[in-house]
C-alpha atoms as a PDB file:
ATOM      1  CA  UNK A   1       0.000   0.000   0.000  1.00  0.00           C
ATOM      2  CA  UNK A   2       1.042   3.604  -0.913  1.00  0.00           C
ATOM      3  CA  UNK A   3       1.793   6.128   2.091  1.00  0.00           C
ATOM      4  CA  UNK A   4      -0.920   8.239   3.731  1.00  0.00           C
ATOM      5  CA  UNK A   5      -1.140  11.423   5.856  1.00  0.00           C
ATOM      6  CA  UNK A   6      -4.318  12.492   7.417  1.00  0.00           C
ATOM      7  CA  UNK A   7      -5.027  15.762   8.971  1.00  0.00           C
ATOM      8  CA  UNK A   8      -7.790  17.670  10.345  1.00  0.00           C
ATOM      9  CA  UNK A   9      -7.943  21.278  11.296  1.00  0.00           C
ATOM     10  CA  UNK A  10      -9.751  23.188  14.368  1.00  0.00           C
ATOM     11  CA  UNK A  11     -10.507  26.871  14.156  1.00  0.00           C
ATOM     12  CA  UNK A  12     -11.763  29.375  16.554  1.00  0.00           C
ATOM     13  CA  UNK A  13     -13.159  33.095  15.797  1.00  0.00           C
ATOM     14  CA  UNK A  14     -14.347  35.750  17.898  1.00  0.00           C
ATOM     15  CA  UNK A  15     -17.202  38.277  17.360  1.00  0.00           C
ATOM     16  CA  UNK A  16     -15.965  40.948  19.489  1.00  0.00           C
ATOM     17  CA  UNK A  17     -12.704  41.199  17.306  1.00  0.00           C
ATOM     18  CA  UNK A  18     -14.550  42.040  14.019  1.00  0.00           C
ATOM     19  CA  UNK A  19     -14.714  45.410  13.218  1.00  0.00           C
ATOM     20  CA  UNK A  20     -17.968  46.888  12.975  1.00  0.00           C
ATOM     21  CA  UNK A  21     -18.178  47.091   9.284  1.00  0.00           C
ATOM     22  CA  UNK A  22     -17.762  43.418   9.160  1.00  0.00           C
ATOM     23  CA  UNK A  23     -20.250  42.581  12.075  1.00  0.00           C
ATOM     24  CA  UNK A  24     -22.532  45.100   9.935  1.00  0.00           C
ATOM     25  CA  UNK A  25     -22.736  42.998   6.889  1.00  0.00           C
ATOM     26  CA  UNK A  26     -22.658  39.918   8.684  1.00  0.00           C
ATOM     27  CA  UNK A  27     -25.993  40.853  10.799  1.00  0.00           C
ATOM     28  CA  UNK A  28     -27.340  41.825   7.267  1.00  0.00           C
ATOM     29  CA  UNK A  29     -26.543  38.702   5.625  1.00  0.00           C
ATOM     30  CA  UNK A  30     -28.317  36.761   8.454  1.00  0.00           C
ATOM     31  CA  UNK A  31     -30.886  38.457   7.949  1.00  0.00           C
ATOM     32  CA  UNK A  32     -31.336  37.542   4.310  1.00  0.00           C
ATOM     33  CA  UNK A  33     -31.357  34.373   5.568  1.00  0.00           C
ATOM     34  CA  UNK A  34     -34.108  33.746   8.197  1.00  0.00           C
ATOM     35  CA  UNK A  35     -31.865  34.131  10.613  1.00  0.00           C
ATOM     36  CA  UNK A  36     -32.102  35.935  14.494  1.00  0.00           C
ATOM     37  CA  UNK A  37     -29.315  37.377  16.494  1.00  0.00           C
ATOM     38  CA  UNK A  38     -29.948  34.289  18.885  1.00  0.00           C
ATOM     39  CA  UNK A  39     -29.916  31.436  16.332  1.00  0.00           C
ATOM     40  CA  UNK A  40     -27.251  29.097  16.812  1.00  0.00           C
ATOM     41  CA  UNK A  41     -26.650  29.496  13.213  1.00  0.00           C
ATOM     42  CA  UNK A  42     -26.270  32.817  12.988  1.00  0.00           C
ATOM     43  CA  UNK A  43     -22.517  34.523  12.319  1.00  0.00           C
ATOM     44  CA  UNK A  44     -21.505  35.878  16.595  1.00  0.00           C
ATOM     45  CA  UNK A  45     -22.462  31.947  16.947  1.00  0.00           C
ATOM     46  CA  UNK A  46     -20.069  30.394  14.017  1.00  0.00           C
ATOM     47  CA  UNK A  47     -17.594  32.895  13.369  1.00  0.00           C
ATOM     48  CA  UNK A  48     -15.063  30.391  14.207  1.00  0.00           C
ATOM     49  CA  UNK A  49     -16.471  28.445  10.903  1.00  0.00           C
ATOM     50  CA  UNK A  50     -16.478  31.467   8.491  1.00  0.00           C
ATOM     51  CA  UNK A  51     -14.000  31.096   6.027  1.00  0.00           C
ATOM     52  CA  UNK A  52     -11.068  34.307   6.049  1.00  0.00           C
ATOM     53  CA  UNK A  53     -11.892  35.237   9.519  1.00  0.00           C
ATOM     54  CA  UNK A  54     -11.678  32.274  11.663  1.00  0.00           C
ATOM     55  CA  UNK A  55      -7.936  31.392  12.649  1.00  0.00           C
ATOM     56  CA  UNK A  56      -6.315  27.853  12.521  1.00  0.00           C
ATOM     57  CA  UNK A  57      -5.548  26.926  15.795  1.00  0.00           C
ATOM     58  CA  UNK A  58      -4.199  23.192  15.670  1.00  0.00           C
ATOM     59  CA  UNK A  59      -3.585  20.787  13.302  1.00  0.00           C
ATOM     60  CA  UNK A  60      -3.531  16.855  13.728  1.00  0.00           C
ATOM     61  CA  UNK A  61      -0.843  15.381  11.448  1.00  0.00           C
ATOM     62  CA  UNK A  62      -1.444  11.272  11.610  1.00  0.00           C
ATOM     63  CA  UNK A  63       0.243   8.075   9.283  1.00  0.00           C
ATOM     64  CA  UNK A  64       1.145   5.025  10.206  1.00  0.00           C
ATOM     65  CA  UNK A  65       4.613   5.534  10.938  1.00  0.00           C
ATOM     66  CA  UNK A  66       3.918   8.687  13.060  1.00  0.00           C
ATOM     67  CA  UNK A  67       2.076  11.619  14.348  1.00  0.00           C
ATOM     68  CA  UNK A  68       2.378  15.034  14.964  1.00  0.00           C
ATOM     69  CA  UNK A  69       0.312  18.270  16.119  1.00  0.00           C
ATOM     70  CA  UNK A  70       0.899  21.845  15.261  1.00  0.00           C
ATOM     71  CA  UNK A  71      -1.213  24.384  17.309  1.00  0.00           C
ATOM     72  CA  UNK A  72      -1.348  27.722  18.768  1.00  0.00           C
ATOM     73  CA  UNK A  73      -0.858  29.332  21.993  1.00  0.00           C
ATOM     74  CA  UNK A  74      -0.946  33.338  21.779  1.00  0.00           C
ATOM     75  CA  UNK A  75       0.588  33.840  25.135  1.00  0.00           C
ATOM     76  CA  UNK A  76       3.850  31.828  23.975  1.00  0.00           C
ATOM     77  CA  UNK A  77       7.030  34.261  22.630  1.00  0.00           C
ATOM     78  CA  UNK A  78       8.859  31.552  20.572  1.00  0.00           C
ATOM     79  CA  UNK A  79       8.008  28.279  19.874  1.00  0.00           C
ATOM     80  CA  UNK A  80       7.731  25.392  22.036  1.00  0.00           C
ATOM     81  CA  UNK A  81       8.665  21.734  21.460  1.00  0.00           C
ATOM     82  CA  UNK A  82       7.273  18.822  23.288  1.00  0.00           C
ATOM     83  CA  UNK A  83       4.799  15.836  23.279  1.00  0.00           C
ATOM     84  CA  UNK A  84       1.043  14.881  24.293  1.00  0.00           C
ATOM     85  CA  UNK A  85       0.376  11.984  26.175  1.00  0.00           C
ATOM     86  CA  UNK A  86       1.255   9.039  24.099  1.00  0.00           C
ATOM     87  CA  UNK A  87       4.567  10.440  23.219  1.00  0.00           C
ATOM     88  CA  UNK A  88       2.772  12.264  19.664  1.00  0.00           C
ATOM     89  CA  UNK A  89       5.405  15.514  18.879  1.00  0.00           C
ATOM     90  CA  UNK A  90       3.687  19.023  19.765  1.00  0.00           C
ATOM     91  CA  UNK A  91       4.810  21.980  18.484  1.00  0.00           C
ATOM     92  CA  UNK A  92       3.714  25.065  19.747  1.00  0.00           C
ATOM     93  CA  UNK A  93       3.289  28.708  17.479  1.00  0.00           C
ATOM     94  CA  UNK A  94       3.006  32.078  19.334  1.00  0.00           C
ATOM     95  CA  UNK A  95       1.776  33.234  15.579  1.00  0.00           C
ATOM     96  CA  UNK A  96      -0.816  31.872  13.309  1.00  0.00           C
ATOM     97  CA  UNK A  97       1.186  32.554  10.128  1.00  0.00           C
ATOM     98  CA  UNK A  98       3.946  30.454  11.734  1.00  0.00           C
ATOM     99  CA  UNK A  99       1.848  27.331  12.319  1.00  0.00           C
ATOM    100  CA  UNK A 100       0.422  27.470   8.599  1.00  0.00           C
ATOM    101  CA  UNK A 101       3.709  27.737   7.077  1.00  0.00           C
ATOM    102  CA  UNK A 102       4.590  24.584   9.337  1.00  0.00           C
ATOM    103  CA  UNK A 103       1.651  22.820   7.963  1.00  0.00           C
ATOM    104  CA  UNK A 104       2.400  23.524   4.071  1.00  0.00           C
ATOM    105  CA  UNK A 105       6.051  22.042   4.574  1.00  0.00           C
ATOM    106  CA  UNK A 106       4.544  18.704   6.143  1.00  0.00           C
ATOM    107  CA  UNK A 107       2.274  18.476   3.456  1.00  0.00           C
ATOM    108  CA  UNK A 108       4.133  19.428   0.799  1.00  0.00           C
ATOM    109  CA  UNK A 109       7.151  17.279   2.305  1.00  0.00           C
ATOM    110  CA  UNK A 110       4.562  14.044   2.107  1.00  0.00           C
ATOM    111  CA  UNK A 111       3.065  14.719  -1.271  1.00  0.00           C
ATOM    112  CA  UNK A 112       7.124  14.705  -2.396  1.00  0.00           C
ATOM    113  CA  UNK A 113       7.079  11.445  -1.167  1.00  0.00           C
ATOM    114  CA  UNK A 114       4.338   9.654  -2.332  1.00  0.00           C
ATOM    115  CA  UNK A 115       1.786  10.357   0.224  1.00  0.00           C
ATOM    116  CA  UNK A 116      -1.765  10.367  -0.452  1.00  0.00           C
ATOM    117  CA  UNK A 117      -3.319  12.901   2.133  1.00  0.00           C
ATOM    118  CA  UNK A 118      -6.417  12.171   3.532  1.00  0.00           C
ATOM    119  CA  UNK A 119      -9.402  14.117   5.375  1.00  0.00           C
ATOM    120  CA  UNK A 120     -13.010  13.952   6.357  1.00  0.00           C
ATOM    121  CA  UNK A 121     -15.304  16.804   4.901  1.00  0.00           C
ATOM    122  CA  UNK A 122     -11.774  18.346   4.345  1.00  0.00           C
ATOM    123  CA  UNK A 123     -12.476  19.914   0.638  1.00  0.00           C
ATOM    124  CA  UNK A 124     -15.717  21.642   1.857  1.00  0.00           C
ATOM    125  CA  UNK A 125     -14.041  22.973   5.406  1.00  0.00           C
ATOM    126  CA  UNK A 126     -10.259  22.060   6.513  1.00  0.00           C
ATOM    127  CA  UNK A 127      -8.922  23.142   2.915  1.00  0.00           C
ATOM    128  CA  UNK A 128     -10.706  25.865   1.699  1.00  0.00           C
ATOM    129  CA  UNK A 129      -9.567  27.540   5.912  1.00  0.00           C
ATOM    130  CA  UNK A 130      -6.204  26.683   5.518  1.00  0.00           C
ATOM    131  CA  UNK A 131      -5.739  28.105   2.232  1.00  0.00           C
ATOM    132  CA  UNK A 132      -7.713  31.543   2.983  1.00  0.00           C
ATOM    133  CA  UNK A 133      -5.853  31.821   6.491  1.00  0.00           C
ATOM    134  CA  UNK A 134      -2.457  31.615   4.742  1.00  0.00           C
ATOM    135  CA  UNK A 135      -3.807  34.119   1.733  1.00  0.00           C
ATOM    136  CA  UNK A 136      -4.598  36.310   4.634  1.00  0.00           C
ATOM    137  CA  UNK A 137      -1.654  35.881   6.255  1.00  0.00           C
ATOM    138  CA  UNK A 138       0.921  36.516   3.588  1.00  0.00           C
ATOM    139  CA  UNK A 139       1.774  32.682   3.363  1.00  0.00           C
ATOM    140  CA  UNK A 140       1.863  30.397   0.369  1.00  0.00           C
ATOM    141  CA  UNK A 141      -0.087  27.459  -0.011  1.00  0.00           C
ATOM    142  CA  UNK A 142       1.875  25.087  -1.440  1.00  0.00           C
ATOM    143  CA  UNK A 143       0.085  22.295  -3.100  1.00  0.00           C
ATOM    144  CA  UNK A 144      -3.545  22.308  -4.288  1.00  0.00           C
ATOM    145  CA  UNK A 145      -5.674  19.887  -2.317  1.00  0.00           C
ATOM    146  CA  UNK A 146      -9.136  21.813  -3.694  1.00  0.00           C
ATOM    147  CA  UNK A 147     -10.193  19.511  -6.994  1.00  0.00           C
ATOM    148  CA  UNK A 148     -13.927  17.773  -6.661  1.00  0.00           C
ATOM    149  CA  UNK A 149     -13.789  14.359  -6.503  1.00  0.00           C
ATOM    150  CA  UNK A 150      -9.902  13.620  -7.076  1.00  0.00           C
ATOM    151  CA  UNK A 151      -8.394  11.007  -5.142  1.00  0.00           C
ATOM    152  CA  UNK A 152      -4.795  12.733  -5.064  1.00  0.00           C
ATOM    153  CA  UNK A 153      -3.166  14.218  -4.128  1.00  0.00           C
ATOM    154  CA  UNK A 154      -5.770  14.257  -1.477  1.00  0.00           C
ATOM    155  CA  UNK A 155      -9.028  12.226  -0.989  1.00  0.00           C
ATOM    156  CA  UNK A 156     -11.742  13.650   1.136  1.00  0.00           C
ATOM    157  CA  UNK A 157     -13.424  10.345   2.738  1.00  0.00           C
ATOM    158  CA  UNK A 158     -16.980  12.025   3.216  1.00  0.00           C
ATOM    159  CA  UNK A 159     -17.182  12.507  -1.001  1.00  0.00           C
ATOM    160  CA  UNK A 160     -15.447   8.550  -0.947  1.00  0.00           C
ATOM    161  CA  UNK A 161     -18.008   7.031   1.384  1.00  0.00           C
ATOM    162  CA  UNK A 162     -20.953   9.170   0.243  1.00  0.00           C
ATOM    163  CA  UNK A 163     -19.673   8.456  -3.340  1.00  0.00           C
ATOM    164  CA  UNK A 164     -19.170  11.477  -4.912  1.00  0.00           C
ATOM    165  CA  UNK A 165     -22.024  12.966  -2.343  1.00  0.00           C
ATOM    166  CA  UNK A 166     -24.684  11.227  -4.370  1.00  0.00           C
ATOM    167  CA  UNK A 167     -26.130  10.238  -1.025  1.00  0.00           C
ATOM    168  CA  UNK A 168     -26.673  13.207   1.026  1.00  0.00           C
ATOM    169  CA  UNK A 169     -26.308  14.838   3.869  1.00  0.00           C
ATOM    170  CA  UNK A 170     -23.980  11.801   4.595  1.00  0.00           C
ATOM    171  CA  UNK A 171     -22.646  10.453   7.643  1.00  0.00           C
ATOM    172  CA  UNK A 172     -20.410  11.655  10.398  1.00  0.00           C
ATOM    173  CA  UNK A 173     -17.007  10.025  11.235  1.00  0.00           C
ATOM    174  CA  UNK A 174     -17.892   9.229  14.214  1.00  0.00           C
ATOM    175  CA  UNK A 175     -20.538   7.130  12.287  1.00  0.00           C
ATOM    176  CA  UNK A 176     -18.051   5.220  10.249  1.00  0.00           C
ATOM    177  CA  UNK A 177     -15.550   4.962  13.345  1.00  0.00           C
ATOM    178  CA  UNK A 178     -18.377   2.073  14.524  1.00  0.00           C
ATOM    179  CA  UNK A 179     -18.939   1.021  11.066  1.00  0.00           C
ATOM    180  CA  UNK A 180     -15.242   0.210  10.635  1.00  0.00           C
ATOM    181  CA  UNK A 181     -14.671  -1.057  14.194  1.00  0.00           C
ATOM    182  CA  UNK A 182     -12.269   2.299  14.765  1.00  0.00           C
ATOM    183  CA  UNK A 183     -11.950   3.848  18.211  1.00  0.00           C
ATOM    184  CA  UNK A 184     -13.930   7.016  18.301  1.00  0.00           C
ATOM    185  CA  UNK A 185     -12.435  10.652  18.243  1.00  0.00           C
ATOM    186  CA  UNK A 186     -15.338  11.736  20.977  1.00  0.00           C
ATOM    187  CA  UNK A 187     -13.221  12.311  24.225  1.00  0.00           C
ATOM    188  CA  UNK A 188     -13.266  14.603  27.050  1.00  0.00           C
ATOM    189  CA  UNK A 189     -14.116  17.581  24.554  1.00  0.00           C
ATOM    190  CA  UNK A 190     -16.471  18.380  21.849  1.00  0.00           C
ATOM    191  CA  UNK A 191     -16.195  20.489  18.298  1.00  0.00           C
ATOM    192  CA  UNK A 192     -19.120  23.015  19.918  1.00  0.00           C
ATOM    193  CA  UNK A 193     -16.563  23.326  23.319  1.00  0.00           C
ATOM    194  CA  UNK A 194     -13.110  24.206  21.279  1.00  0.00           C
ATOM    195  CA  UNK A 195     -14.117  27.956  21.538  1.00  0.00           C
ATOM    196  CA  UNK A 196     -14.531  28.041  24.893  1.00  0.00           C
ATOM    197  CA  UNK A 197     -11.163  25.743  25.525  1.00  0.00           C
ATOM    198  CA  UNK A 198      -9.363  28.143  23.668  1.00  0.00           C
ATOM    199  CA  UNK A 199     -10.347  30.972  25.449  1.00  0.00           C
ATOM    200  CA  UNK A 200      -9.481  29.058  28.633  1.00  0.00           C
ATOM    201  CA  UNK A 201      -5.840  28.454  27.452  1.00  0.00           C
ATOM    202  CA  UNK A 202      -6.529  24.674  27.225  1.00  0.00           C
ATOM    203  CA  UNK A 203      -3.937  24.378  24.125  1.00  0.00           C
ATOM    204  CA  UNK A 204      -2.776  21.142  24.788  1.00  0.00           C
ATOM    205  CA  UNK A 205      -6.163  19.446  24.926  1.00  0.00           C
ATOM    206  CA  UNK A 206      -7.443  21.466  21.661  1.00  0.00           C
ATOM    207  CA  UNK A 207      -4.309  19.650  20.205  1.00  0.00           C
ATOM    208  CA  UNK A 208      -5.261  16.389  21.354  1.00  0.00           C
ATOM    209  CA  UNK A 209      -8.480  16.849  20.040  1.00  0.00           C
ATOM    210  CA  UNK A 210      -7.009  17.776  16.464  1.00  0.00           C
ATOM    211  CA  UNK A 211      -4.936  14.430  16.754  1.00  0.00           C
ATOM    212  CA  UNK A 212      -7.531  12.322  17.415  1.00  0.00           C
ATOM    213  CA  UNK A 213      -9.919  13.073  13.996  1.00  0.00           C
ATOM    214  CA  UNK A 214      -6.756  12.936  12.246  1.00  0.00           C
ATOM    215  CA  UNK A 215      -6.175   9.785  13.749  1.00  0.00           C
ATOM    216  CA  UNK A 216      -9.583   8.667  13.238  1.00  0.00           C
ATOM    217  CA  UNK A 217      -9.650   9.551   9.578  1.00  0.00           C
ATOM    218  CA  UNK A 218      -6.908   7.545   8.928  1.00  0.00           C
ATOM    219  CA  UNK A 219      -7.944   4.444  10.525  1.00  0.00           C
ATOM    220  CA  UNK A 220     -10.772   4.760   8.619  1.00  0.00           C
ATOM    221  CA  UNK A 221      -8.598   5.566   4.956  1.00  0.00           C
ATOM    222  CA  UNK A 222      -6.917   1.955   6.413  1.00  0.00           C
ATOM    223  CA  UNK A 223      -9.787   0.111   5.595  1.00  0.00           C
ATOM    224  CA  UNK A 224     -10.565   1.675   2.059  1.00  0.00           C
ATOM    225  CA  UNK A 225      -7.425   2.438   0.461  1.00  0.00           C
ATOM    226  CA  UNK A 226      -7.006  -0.942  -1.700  1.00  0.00           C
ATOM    227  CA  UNK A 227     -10.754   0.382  -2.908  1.00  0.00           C
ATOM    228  CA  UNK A 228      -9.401   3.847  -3.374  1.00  0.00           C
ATOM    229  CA  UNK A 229      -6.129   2.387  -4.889  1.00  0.00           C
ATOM    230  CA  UNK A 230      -8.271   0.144  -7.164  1.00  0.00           C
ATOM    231  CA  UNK A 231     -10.319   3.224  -8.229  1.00  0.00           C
ATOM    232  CA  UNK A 232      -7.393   5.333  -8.584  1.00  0.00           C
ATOM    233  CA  UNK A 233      -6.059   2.945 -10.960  1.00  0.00           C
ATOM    234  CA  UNK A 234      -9.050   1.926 -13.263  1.00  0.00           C
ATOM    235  CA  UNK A 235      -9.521   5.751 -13.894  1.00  0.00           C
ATOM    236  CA  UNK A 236      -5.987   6.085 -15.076  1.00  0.00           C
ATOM    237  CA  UNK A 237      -6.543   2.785 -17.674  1.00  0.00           C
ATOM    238  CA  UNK A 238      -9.790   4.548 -19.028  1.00  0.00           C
ATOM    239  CA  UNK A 239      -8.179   7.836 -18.991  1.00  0.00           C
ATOM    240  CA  UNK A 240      -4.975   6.283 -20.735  1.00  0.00           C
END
């Protein structure tokens, strides 16, 4: 089997920091849309899922022959290396801009090597942030992970398992965690609590929780990649 990296993302976003102008149109566009100042949906709710504005605040880096975390902590002047629990290598970033350049070298060091990299709703959420955040930032993505229904240089499992998203809304990966006999993500924390963790300083567990989707996610890849491969090859004989 060829190599694999999975990764998954978590963000956080605050409403008090947008300017006014931007809170403006946001309230406005809510609006449009049905929806109240109180609705969980609505942007003071989610801005830590709306694309541009939300920062990157860890990434979970997981293969078979090793792991890795990359996450923020604000009140940090220099980097800081060290491990989680399990002995997976942490590195700590004082800047956001520092972390995503971090993040483009891993991937950009596994795609030179082969490695398929692998996600979980990844080309609808963890891509599109990470590429705006580093366009934002002044840092250059550095390998295009965006194209519908490719299989590499990365493969989004929700589009795989939904097949092509014929069958929507699809399932969760905590769903196909039981389906494929893989140890759930779920710990201590939930996606809906990483705001307030973050706010509490709680970096270390935010990066734990990165870890363990990415970990997830590729447990899951495991099980399909001699599909995937088999896919991945009968397209290039028809293509050919």
């Amino acid at each position: 089997m060829s190599p694999f990296l999975a990764f998954d993302i978590e963000t956080y976003g605050a409403w008090q920091e947008l300017s006014p102008r931007m809170q403006d149109y946001l309230r406005t566009r809510d609006g449009y849309r049905g929806l109240g100042p109180d609705d969980p949906r609505a942007a003071p709710q989610t801005v830590g899922l709306l694309p541009g504005l939300a920062q990157v605040i860890a990434v979970g880096l997981w293969s078979p022959e090793g792991e890795r975390v990359l996450a923020l902590d604000p009140t940090r002047a220099e980097p800081l290396e060290t491990q989680l629990d399990g002995g997976a290598r942490l590195t700590f970033f004082a800047e956001e801009a520092a972390l995503l350049r971090s993040y483009w070298d891993e991937v950009a060091e596994a795609h030179a090597r082969g490695a398929r990299l692998i996600t979980f709703r990844g080309r609808g959420f963890d891509v599109p942030m990470l590429v705006l955040r580093s366009t934002v930032l002044g840092v250059a993505p550095r390998i295009d992970l965006s194209v519908p229904g490719s299989l590499a240089p990365h493969c989004d499992l929700h589009e795989v398992l939904g097949f092509d998203q014929a069958r929507r809304p699809g399932f969760s990966l905590d769903y196909w965690c039981e389906v494929y006999s893989v140890s759930s993500p779920k710990g201590a924390l939930k996606g809906d609590q990483v705001a307030g963790a973050y706010e509490a300083q709680r970096y270390t567990e935010i990066a734990a929780y990165a870890l363990a989707d990415a970990r997830a996610t590729g447990e899951v890849f495991a099980h399909l990649q001699p599909w995937v491969e088999q896919i991945e090859a009968q397209r290039a004989t028809t293509i050919g």
